[in-house]
PDB file of N, CA and C in Angstrom:
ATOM      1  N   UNK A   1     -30.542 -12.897   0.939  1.00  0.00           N
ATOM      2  CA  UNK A   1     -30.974 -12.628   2.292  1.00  0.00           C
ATOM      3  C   UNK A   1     -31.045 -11.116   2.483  1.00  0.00           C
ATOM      4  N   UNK A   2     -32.407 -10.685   3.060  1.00  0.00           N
ATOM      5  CA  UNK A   2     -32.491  -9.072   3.267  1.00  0.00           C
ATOM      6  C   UNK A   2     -31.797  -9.284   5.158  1.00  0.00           C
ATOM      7  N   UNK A   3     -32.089  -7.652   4.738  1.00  0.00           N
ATOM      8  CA  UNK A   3     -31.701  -7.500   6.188  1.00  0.00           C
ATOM      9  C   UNK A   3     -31.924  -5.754   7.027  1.00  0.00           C
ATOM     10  N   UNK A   4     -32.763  -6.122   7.813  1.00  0.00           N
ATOM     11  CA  UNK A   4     -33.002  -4.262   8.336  1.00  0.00           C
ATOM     12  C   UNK A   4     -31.913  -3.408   8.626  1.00  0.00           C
ATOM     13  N   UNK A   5     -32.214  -2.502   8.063  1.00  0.00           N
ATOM     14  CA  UNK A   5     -31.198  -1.209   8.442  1.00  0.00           C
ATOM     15  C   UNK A   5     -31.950   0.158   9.585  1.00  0.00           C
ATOM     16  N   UNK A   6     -31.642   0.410  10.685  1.00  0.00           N
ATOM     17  CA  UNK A   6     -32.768   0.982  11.144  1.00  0.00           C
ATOM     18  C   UNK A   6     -31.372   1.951  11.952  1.00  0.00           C
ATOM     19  N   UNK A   7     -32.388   3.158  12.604  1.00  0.00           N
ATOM     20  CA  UNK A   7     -31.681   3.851  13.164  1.00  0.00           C
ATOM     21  C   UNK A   7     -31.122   3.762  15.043  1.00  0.00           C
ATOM     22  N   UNK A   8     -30.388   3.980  15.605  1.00  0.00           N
ATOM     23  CA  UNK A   8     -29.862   3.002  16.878  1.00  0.00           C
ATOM     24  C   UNK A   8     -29.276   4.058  17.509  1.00  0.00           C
ATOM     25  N   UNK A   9     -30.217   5.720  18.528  1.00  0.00           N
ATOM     26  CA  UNK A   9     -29.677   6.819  19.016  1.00  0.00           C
ATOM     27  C   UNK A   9     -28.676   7.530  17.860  1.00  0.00           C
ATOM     28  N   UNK A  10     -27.733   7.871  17.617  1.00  0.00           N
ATOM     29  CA  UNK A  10     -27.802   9.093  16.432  1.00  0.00           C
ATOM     30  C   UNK A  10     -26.999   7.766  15.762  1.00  0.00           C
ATOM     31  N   UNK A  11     -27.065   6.559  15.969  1.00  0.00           N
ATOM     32  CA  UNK A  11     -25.863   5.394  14.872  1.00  0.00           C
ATOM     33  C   UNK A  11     -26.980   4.682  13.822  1.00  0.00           C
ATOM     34  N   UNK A  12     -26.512   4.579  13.055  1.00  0.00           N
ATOM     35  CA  UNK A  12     -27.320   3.411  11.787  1.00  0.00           C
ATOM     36  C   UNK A  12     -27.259   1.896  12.392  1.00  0.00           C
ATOM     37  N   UNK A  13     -27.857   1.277  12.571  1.00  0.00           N
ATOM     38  CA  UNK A  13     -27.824  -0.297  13.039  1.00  0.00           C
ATOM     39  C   UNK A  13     -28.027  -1.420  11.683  1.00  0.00           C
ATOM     40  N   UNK A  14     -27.949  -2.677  11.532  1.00  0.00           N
ATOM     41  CA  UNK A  14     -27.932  -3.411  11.021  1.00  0.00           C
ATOM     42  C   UNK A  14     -28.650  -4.867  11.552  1.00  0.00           C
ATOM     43  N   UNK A  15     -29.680  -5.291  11.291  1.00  0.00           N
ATOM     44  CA  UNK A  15     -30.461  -6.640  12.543  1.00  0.00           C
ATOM     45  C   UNK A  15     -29.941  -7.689  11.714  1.00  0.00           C
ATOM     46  N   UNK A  16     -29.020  -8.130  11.869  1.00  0.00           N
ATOM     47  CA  UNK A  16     -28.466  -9.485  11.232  1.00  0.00           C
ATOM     48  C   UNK A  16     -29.265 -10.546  11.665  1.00  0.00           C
ATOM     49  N   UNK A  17     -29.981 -11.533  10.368  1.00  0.00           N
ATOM     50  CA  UNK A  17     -30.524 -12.637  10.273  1.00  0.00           C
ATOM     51  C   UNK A  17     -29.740 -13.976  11.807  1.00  0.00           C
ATOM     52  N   UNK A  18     -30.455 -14.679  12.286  1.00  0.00           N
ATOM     53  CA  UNK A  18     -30.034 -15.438  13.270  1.00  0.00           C
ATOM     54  C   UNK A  18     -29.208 -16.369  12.583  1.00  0.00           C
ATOM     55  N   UNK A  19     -29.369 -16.860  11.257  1.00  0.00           N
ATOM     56  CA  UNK A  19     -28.179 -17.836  10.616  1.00  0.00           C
ATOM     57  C   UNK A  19     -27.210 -17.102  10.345  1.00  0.00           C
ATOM     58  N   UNK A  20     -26.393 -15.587  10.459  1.00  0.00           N
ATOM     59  CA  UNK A  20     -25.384 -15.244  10.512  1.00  0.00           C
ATOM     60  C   UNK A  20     -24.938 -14.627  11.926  1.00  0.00           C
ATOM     61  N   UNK A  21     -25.901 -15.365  13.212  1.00  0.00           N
ATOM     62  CA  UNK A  21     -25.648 -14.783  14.392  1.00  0.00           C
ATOM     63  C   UNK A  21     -23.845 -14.719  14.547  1.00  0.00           C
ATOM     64  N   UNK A  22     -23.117 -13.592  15.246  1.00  0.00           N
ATOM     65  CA  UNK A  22     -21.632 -13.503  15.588  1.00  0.00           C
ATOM     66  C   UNK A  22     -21.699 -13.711  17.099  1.00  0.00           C
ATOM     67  N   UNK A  23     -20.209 -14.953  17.418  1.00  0.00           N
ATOM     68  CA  UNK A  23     -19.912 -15.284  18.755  1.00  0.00           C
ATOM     69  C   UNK A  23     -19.095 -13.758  18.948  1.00  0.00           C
ATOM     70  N   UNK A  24     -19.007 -12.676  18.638  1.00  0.00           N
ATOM     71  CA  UNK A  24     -18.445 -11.973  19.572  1.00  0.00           C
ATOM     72  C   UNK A  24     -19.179 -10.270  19.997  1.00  0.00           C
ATOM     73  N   UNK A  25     -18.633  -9.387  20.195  1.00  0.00           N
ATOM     74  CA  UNK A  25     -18.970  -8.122  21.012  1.00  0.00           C
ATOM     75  C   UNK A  25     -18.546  -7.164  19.961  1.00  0.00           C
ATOM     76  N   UNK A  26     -17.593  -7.007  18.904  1.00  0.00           N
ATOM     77  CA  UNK A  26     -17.013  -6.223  18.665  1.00  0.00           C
ATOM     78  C   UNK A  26     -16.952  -6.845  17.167  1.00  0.00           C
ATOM     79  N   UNK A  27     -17.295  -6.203  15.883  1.00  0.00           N
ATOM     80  CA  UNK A  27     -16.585  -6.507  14.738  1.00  0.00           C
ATOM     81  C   UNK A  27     -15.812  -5.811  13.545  1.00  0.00           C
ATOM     82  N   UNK A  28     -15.050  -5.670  13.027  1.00  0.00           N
ATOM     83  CA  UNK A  28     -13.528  -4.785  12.192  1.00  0.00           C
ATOM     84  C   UNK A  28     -14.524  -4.752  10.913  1.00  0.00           C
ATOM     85  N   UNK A  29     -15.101  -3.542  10.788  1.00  0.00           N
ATOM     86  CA  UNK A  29     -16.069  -3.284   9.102  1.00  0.00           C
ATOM     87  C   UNK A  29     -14.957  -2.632   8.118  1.00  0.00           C
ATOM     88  N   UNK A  30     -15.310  -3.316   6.729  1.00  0.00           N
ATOM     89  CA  UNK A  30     -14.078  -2.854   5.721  1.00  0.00           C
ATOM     90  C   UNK A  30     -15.545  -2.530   4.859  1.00  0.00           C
ATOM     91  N   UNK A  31     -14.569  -1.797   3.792  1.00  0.00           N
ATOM     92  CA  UNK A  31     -15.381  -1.056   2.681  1.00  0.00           C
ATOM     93  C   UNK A  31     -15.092  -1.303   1.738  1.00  0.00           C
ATOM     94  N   UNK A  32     -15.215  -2.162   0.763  1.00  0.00           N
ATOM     95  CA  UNK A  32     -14.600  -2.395  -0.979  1.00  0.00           C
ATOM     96  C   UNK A  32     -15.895  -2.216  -1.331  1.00  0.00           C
ATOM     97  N   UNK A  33     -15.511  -1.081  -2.121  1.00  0.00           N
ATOM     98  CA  UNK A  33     -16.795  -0.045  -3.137  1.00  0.00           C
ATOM     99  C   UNK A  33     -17.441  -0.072  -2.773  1.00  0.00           C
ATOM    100  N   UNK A  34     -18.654  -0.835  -3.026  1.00  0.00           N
ATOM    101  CA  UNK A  34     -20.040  -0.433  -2.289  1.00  0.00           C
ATOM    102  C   UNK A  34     -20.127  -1.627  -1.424  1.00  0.00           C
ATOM    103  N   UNK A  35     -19.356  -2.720  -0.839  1.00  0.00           N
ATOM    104  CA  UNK A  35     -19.884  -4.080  -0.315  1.00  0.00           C
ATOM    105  C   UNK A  35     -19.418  -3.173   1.371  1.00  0.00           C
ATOM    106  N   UNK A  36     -19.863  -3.886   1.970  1.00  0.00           N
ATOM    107  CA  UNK A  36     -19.390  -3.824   3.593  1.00  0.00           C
ATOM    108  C   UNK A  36     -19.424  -5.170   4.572  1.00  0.00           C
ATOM    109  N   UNK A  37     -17.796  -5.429   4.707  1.00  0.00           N
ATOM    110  CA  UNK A  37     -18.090  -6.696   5.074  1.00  0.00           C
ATOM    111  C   UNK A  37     -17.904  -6.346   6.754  1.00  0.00           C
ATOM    112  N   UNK A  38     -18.427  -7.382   7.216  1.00  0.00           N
ATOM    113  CA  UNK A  38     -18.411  -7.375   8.676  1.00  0.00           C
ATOM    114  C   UNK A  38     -17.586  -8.630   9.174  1.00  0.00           C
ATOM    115  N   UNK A  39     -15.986  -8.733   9.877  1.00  0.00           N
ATOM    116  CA  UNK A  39     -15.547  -9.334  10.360  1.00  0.00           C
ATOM    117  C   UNK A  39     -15.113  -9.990  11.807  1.00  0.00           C
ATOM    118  N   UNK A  40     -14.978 -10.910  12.665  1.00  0.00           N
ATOM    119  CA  UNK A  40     -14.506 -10.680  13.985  1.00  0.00           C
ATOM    120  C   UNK A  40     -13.320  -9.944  14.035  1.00  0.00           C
ATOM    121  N   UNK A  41     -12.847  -9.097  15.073  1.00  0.00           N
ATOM    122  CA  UNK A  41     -11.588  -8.373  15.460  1.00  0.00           C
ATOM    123  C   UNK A  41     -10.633  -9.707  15.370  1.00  0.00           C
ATOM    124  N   UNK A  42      -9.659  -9.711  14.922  1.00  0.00           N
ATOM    125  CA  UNK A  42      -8.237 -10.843  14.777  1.00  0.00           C
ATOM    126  C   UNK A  42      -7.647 -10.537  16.514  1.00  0.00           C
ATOM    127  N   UNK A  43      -7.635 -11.060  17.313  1.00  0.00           N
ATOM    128  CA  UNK A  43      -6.847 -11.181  18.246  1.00  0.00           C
ATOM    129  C   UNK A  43      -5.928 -11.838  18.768  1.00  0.00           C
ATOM    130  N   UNK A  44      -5.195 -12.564  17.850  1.00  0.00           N
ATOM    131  CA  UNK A  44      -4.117 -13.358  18.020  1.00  0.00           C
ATOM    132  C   UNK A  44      -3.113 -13.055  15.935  1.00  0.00           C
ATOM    133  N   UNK A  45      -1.974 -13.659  15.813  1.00  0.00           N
ATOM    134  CA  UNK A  45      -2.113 -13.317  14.183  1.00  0.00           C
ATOM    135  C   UNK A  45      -2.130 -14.793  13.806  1.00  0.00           C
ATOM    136  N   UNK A  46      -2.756 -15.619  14.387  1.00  0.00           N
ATOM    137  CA  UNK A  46      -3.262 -16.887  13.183  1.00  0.00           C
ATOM    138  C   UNK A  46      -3.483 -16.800  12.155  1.00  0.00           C
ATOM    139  N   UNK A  47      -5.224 -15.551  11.445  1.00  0.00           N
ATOM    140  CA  UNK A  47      -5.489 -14.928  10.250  1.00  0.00           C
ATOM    141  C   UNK A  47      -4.421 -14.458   9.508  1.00  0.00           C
ATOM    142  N   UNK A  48      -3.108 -13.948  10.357  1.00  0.00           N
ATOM    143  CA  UNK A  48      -2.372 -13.693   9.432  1.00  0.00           C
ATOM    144  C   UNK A  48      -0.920 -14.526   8.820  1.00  0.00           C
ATOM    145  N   UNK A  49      -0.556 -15.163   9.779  1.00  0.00           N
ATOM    146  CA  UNK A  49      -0.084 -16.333   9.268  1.00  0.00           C
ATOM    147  C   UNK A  49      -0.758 -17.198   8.376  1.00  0.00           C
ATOM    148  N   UNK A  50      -1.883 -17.418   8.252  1.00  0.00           N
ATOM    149  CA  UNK A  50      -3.182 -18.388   7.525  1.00  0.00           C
ATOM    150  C   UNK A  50      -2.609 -17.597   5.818  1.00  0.00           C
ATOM    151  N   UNK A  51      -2.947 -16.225   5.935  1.00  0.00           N
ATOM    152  CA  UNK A  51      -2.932 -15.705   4.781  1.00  0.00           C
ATOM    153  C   UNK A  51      -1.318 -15.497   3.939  1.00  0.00           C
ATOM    154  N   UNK A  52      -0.488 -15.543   5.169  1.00  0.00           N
ATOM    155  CA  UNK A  52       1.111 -15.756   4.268  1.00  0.00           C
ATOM    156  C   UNK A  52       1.449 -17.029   3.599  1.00  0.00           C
ATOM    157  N   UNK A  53       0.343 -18.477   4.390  1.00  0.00           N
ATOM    158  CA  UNK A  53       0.786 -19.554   3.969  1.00  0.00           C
ATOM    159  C   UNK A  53       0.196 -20.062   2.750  1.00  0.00           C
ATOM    160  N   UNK A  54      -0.716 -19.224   2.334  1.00  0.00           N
ATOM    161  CA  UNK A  54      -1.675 -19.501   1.190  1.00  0.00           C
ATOM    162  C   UNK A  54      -1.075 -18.720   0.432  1.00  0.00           C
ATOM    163  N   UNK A  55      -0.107 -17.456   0.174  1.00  0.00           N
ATOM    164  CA  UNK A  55       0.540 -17.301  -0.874  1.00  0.00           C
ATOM    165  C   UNK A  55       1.015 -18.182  -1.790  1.00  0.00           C
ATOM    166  N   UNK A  56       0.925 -18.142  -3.024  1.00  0.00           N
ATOM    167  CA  UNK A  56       1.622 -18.988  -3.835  1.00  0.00           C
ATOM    168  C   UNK A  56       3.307 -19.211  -3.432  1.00  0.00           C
ATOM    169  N   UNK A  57       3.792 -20.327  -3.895  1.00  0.00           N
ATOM    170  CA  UNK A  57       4.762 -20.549  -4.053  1.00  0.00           C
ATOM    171  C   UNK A  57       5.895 -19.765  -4.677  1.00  0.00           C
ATOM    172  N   UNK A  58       5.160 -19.101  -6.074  1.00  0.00           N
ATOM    173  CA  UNK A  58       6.086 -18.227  -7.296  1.00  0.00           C
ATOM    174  C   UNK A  58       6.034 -16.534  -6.199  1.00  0.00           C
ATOM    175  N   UNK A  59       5.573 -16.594  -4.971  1.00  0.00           N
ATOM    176  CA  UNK A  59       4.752 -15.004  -5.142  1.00  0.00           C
ATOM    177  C   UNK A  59       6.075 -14.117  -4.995  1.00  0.00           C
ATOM    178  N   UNK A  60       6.506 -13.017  -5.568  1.00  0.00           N
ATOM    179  CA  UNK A  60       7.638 -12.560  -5.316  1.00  0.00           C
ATOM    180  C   UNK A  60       8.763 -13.326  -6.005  1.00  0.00           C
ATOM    181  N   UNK A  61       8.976 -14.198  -6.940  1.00  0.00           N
ATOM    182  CA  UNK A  61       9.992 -15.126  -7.522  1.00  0.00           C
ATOM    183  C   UNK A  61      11.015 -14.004  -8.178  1.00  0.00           C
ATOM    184  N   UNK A  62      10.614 -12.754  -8.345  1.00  0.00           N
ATOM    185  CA  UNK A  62      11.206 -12.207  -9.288  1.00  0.00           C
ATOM    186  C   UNK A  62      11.830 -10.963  -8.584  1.00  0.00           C
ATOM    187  N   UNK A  63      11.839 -10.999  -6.923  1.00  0.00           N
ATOM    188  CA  UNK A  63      12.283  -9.751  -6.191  1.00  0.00           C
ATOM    189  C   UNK A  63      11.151  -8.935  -6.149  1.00  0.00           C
ATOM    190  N   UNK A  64      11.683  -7.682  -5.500  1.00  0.00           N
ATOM    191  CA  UNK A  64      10.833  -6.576  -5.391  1.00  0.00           C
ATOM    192  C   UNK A  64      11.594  -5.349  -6.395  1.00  0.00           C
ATOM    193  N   UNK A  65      10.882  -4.350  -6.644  1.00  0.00           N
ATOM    194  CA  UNK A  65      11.783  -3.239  -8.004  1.00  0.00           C
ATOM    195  C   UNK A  65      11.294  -2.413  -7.337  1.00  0.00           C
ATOM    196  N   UNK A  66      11.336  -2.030  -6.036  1.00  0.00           N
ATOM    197  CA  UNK A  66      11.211  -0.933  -5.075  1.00  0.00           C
ATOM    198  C   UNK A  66      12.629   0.468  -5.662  1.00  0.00           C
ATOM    199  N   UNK A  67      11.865   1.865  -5.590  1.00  0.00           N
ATOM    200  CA  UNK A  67      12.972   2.735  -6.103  1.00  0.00           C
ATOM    201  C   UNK A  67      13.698   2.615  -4.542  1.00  0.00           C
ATOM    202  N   UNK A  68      15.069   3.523  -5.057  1.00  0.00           N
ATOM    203  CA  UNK A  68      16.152   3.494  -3.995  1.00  0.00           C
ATOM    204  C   UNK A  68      15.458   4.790  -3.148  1.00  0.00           C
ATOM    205  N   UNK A  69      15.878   4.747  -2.248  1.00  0.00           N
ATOM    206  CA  UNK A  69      15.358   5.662  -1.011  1.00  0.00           C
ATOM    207  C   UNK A  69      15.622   7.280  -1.495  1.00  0.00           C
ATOM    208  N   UNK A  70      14.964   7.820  -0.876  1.00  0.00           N
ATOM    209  CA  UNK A  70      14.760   9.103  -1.182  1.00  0.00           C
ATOM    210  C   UNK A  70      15.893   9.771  -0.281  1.00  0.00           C
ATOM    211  N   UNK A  71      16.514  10.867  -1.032  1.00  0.00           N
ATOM    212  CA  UNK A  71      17.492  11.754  -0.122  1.00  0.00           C
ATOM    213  C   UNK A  71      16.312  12.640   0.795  1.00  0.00           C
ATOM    214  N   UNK A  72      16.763  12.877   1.729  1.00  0.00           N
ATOM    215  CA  UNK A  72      16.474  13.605   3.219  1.00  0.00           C
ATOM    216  C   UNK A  72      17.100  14.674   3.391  1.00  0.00           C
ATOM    217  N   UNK A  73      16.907  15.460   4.169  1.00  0.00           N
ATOM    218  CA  UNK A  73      17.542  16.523   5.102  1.00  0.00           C
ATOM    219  C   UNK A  73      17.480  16.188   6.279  1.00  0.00           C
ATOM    220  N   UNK A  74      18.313  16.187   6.956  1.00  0.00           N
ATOM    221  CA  UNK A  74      18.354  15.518   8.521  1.00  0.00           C
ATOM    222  C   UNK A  74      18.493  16.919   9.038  1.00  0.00           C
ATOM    223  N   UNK A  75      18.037  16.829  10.132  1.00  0.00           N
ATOM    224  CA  UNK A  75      17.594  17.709  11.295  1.00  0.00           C
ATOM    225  C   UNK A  75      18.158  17.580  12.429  1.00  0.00           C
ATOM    226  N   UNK A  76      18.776  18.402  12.834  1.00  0.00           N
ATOM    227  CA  UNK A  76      20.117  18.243  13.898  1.00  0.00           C
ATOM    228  C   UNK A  76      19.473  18.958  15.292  1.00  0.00           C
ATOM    229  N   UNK A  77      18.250  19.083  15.757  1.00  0.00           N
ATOM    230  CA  UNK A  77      17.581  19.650  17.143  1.00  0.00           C
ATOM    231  C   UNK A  77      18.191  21.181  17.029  1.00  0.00           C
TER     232      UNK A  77
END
């Protein structure tokens, strides 16, 4: 599927095909290398509960090997 890229006052626009019409106003664009996906804004964390429950079972079985915290200088005002 093509799709126009045209210019929209000084912004780049995008005319998305009517079979990928979006029910909303607003959408969260990510960048992996050259793809650009276009998502709805998450406004509740369903999406993200959705995505903790689809972790595997094993995920983390083995702990985390995080280093120990870094010494500081504390700052007394």
């Amino acid at each position: 599927m093509l799709a126009k890229v045209f210019k929209s006052g000084n912004s780049q626009a995008v005319r998305i095909p009517s079979e990928y019409k979006l029910d909303v106003s607003e959408v969260e664009i990510i960048k992996q290398g050259d793809d650009l996906i276009l998502r709805p804004i998450a406004r509740d964390l369903t999406r993200a509960f959705k995505l903790l429950t689809d972790l595997p079972d094993d995920f983390m079985d083995q702990g985390r090997e995080d280093e120990p915290p870094q010494e500081r200088e504390t700052f007394n005002g």
